[in-house]
N, C-alpha and C. Protein backbone atom coordinates (compact mmCIF):
# COMPACT_ATOMS: atom_id res chain seq x y z
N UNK A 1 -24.30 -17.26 9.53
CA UNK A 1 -24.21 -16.89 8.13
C UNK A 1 -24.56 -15.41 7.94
N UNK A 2 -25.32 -14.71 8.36
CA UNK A 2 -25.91 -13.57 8.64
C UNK A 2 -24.62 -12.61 8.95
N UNK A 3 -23.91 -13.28 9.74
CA UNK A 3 -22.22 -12.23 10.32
C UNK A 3 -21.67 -11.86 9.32
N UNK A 4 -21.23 -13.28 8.37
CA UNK A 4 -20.86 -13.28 6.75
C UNK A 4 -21.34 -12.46 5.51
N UNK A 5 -22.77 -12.35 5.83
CA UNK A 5 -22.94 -11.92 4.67
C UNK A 5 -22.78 -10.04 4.99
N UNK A 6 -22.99 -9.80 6.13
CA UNK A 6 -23.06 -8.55 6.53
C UNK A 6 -21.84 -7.83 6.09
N UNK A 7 -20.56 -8.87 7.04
CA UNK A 7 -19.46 -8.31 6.29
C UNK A 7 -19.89 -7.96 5.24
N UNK A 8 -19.21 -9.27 4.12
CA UNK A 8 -19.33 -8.83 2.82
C UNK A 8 -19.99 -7.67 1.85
N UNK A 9 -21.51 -7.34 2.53
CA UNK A 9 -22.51 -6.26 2.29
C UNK A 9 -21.37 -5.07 2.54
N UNK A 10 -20.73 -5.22 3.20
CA UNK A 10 -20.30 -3.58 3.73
C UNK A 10 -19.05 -3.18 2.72
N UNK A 11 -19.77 -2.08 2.68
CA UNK A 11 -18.96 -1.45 1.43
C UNK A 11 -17.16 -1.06 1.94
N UNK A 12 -17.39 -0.32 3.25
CA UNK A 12 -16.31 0.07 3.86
C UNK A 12 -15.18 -1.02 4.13
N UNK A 13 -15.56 -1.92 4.25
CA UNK A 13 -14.80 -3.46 4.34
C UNK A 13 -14.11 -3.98 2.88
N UNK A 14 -15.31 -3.99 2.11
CA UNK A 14 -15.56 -4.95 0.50
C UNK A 14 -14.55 -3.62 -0.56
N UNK A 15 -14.77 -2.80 -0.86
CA UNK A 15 -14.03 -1.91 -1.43
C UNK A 15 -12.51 -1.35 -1.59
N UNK A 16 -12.23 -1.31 -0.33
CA UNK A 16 -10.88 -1.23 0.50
C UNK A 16 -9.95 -2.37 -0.14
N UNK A 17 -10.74 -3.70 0.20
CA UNK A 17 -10.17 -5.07 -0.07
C UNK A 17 -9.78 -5.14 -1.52
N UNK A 18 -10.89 -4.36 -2.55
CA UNK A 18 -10.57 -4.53 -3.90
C UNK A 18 -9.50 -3.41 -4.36
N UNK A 19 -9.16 -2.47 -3.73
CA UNK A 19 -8.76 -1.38 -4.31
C UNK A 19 -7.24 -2.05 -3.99
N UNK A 20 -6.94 -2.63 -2.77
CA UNK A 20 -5.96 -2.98 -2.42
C UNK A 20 -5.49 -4.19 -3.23
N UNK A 21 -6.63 -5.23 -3.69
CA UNK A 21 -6.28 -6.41 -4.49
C UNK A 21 -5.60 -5.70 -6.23
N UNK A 22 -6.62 -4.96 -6.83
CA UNK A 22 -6.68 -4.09 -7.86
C UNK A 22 -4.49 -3.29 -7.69
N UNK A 23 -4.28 -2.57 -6.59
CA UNK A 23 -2.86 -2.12 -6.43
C UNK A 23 -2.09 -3.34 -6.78
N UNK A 24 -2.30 -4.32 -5.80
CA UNK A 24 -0.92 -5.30 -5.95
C UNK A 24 -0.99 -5.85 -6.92
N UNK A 25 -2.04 -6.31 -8.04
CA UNK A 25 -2.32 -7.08 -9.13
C UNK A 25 -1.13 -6.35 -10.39
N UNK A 26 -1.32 -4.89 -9.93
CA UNK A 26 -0.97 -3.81 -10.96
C UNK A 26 1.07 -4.00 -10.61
N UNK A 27 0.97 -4.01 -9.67
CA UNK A 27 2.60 -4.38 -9.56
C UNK A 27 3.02 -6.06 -10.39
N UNK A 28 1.87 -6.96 -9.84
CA UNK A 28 2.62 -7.99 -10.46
C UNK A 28 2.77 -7.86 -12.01
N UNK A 29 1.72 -7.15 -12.54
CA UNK A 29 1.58 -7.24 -14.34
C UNK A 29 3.07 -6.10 -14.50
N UNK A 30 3.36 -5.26 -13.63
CA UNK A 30 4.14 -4.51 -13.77
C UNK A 30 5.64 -4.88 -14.14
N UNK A 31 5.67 -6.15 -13.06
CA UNK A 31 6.99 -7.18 -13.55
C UNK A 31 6.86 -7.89 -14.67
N UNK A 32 5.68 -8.42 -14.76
CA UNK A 32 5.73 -9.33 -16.15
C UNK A 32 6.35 -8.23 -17.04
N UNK A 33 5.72 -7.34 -17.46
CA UNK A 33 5.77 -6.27 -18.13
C UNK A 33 7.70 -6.08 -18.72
N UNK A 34 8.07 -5.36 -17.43
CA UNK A 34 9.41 -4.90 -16.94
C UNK A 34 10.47 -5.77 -17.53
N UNK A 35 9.89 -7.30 -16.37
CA UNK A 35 11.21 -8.02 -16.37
C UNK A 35 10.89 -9.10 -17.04
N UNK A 36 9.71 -9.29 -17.73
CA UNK A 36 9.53 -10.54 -18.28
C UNK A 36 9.17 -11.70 -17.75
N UNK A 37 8.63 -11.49 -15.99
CA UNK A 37 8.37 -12.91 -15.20
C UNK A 37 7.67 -12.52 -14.46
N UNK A 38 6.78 -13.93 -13.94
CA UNK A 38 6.05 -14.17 -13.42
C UNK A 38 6.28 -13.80 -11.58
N UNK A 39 5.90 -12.41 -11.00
CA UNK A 39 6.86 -12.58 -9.68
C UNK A 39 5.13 -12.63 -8.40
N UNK A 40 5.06 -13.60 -8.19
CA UNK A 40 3.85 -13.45 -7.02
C UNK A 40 4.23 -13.19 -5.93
N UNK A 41 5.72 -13.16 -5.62
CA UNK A 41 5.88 -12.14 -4.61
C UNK A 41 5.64 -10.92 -4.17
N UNK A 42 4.98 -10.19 -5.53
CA UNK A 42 4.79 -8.92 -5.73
C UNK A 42 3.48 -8.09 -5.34
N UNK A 43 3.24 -9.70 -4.88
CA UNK A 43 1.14 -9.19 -4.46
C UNK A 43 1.15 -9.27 -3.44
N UNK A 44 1.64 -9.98 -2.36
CA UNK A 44 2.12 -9.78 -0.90
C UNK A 44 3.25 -8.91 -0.50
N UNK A 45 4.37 -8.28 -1.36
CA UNK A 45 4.80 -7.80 -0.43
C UNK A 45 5.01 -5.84 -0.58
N UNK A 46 5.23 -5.61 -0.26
CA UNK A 46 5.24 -3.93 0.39
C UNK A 46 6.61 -3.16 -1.06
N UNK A 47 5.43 -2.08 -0.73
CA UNK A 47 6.70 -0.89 -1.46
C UNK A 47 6.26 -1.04 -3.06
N UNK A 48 6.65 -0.19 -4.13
CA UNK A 48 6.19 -0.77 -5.40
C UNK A 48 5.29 0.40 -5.63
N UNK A 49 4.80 0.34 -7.09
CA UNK A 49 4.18 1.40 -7.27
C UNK A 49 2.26 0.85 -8.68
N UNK A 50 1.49 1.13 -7.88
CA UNK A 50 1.29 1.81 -7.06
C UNK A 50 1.07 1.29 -5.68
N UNK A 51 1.25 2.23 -4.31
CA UNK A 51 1.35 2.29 -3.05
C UNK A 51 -0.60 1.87 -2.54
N UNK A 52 -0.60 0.39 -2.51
CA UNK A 52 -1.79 -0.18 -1.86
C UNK A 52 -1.99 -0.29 -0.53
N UNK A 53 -1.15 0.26 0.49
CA UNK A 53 -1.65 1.07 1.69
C UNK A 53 -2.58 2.66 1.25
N UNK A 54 -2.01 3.04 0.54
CA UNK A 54 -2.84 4.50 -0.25
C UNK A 54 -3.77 4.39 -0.91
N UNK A 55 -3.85 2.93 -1.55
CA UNK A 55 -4.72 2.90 -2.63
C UNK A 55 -5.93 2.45 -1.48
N UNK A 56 -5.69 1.34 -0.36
CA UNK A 56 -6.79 1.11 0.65
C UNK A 56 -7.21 2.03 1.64
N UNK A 57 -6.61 2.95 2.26
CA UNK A 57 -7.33 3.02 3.30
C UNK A 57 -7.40 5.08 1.80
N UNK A 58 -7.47 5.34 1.11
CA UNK A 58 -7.76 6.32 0.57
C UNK A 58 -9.47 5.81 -0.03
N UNK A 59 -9.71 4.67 -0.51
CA UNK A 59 -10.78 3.96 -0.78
C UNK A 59 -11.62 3.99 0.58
N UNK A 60 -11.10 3.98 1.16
CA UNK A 60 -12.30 3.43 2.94
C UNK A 60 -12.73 4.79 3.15
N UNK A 61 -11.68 6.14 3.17
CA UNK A 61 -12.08 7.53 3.42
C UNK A 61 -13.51 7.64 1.90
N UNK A 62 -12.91 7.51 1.06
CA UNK A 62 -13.72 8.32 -0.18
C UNK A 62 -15.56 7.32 0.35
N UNK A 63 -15.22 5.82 0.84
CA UNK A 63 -16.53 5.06 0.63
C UNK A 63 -17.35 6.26 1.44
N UNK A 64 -16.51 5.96 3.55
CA UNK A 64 -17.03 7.15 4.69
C UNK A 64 -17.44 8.32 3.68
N UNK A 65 -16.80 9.12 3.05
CA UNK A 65 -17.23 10.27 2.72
C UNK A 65 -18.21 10.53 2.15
N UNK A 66 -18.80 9.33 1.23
CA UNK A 66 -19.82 8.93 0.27
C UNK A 66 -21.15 8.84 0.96
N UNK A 67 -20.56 7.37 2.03
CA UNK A 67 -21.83 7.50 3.01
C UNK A 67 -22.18 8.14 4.02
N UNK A 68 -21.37 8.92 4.64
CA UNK A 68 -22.00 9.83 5.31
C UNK A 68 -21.84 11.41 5.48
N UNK A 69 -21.11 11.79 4.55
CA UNK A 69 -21.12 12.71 4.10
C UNK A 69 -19.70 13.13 3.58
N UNK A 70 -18.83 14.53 3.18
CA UNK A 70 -17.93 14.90 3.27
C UNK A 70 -17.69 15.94 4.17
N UNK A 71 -18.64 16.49 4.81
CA UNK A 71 -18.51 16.92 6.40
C UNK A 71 -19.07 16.74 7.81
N UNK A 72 -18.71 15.06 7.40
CA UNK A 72 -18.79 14.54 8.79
C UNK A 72 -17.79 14.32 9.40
N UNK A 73 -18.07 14.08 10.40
CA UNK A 73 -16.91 13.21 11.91
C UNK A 73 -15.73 12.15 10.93
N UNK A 74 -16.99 10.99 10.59
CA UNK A 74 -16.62 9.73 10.23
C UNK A 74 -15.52 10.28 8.97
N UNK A 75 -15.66 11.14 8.12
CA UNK A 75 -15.03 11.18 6.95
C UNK A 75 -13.82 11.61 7.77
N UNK A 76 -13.76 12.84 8.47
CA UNK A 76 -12.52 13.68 8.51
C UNK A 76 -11.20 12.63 9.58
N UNK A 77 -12.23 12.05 10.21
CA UNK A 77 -11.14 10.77 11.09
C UNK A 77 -10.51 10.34 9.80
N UNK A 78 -11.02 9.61 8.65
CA UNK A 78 -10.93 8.31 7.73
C UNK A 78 -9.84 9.27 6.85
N UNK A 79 -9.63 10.36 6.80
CA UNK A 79 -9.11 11.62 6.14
C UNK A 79 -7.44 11.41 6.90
N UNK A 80 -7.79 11.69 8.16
CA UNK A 80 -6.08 11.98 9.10
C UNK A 80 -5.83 10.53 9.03
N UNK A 81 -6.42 9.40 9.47
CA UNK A 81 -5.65 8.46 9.42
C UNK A 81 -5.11 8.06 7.52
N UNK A 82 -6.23 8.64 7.02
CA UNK A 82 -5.25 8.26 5.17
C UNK A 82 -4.17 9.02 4.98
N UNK A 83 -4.05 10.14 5.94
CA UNK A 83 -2.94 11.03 5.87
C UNK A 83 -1.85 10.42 6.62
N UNK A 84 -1.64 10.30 7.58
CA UNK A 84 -1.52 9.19 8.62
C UNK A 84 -0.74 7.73 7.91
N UNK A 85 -1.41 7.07 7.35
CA UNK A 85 -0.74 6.27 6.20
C UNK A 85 -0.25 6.21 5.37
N UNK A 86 -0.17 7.76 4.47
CA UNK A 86 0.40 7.73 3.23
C UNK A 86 1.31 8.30 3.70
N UNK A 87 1.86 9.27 5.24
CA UNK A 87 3.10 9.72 4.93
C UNK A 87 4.11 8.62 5.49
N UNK A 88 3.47 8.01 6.68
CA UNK A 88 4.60 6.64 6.89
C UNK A 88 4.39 5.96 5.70
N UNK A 89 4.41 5.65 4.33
CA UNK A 89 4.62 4.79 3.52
C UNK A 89 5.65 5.67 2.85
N UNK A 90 5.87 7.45 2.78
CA UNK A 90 6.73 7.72 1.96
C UNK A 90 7.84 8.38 3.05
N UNK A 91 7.52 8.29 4.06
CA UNK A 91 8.50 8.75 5.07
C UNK A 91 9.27 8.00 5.71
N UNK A 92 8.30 7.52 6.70
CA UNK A 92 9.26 6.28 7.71
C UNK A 92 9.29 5.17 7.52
N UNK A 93 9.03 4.51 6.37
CA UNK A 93 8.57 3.14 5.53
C UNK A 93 10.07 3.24 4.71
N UNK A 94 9.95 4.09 4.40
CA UNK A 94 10.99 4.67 3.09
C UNK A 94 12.29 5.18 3.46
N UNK A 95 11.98 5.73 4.52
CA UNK A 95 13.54 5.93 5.18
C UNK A 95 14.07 4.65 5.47
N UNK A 96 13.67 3.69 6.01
CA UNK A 96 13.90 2.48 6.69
C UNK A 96 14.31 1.42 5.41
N UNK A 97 13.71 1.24 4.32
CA UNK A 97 14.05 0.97 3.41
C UNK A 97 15.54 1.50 2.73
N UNK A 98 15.59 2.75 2.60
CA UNK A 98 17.25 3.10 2.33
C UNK A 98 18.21 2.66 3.37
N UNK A 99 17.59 2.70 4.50
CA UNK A 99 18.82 2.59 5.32
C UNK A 99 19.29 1.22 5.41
N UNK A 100 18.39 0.25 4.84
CA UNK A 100 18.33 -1.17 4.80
C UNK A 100 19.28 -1.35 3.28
N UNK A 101 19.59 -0.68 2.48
CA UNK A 101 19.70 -0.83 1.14
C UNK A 101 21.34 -0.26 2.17
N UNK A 102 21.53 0.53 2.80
CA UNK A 102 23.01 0.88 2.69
C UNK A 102 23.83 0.06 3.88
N UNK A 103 22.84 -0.50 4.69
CA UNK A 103 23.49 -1.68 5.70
C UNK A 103 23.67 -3.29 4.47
N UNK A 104 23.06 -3.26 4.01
CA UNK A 104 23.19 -4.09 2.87
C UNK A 104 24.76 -4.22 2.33
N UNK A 105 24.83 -2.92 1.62
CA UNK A 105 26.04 -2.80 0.65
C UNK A 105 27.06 -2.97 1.69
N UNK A 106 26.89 -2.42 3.14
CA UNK A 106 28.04 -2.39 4.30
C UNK A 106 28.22 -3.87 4.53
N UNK A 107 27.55 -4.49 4.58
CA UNK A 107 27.16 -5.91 5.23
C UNK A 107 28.37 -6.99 3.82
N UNK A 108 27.74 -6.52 3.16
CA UNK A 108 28.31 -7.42 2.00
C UNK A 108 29.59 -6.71 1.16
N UNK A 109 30.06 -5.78 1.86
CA UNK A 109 31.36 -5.11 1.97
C UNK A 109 32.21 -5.73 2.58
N UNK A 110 31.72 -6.06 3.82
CA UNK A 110 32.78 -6.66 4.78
C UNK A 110 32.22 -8.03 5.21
N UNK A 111 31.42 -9.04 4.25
CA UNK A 111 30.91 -9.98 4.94
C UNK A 111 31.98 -11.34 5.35
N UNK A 112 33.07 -11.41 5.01
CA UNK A 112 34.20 -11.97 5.36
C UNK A 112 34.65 -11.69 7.26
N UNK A 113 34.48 -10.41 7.10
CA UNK A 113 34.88 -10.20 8.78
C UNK A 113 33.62 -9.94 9.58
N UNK A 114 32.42 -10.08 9.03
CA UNK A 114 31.10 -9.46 10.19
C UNK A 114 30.36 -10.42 9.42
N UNK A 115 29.98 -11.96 10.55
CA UNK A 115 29.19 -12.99 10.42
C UNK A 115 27.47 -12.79 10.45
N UNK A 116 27.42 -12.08 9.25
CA UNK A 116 25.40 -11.74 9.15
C UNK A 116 24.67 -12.12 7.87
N UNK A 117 23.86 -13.42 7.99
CA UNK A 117 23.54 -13.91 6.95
C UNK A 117 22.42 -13.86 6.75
N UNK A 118 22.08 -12.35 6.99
CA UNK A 118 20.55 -12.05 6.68
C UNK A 118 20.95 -10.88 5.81
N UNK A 119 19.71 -11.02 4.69
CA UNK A 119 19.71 -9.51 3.91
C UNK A 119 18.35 -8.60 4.28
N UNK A 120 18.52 -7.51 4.20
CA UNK A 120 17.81 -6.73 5.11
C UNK A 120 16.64 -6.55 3.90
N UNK A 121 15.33 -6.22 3.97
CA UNK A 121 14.70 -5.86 2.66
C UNK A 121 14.31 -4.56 2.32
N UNK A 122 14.84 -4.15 1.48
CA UNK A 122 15.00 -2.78 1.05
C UNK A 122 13.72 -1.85 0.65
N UNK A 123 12.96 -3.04 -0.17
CA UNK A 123 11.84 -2.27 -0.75
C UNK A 123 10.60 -2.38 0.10
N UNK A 124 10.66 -1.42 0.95
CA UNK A 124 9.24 -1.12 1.86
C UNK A 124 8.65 -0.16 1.75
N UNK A 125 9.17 0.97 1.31
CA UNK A 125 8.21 2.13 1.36
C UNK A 125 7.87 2.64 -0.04
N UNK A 126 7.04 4.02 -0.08
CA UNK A 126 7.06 4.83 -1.54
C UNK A 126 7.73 5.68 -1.55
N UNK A 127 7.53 6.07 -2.79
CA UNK A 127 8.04 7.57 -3.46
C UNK A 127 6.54 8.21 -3.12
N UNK A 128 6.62 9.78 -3.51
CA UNK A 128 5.90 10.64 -2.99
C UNK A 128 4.79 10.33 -4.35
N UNK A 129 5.06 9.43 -5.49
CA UNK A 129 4.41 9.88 -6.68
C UNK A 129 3.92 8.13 -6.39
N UNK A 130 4.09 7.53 -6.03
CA UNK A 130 3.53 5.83 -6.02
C UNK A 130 2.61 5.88 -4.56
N UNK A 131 2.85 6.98 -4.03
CA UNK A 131 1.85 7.30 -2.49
C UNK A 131 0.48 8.36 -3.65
N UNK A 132 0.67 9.00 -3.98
CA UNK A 132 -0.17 9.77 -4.57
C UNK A 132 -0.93 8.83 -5.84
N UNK A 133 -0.07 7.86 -6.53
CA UNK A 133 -1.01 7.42 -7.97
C UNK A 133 -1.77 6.03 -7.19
N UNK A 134 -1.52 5.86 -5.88
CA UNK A 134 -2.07 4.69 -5.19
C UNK A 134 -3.52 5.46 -4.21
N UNK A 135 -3.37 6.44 -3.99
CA UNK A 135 -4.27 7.39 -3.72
C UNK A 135 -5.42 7.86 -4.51
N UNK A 136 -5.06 8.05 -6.05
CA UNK A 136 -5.76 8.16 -7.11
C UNK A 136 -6.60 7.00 -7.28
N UNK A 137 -5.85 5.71 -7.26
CA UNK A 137 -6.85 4.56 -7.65
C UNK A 137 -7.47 4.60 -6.60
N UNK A 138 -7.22 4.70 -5.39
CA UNK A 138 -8.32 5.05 -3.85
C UNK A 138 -9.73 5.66 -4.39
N UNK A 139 -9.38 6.62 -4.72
CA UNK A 139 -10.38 7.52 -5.16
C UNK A 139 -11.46 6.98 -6.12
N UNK A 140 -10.67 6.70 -7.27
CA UNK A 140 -11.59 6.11 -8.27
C UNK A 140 -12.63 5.26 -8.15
N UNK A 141 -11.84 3.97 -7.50
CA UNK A 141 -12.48 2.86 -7.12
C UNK A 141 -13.15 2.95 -6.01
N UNK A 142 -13.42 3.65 -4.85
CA UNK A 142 -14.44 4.51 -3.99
C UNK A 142 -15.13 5.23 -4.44
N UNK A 143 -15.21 5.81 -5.51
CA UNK A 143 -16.16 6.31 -5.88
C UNK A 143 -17.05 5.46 -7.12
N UNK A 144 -16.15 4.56 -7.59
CA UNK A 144 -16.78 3.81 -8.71
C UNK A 144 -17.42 2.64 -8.31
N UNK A 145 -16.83 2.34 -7.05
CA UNK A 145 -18.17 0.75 -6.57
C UNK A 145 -18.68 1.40 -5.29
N UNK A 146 -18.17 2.85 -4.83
CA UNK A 146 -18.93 3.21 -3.68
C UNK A 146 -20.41 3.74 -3.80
């Protein structure tokens, strides 16, 4: 029980988890919002705005930075890898995503003569502004329960 509660105690663990719960929550209200429905697909899956790979591990840097300083070791690692994550979410997340969106339209162009009955999923990555406002809530919420 002691393992358990330790986790939980740890901020670097416990924070991350909320900032990331806090992102995807904000996409699902985002559909209600939008489209008028209920989509819980929207809390598991990737891409969307705001960007809760940015919003978590930008939360885990700000907690490190909190606790042990902003010029330590621990922060500036927690720093390159948030850098590290936010540009594969708007780079190679996102490239991969378009290119999935135009094998798509190819696919179902010619799906009469090329037997592929999978659709590829398009929405995986960010924009440069859903990597940055997912970054922001990082921040906030690292500094507000850190």
């Amino acid at each position: 029980m002691g393992f358990l509660t330790a986790i939980l105690n740890n901020k670097a663990i416990v924070i991350p988890a909320i900032s990331w719960f806090v992102a995807q929550s904000i996409k699902v209200i985002s559909v209600i919002v939008k489209e008028g429905k209920l989509d819980f697909t929207r809390f598991v899956g990737s891409g969307g705005m705001p960007s809760s790979h940015a919003s978590f591990i930008v939360s885990l840097a700000t907690v490190i930075g909190k606790k042990y300083g902003w010029d330590s070791g621990e922060f500036a690692i927690s720093v390159a890898v948030s850098l590290v994550v936010m540009y594969d979410a708007a780079g190679v997340r996102r490239a991969a995503g378009n290119q999935a969106k135009v094998l798509n339209r190819l696919l179902n162009f010619q799906r009469d003569k090329i037997h592929f009955d999978v659709t590829l999923k398009e929405l995986l990555g960010h924009t440069p502004f859903e990597v940055i406002m997912g970054a922001l809530l990082g921040i906030v919420l690292g500094i507000w329960f850190g």
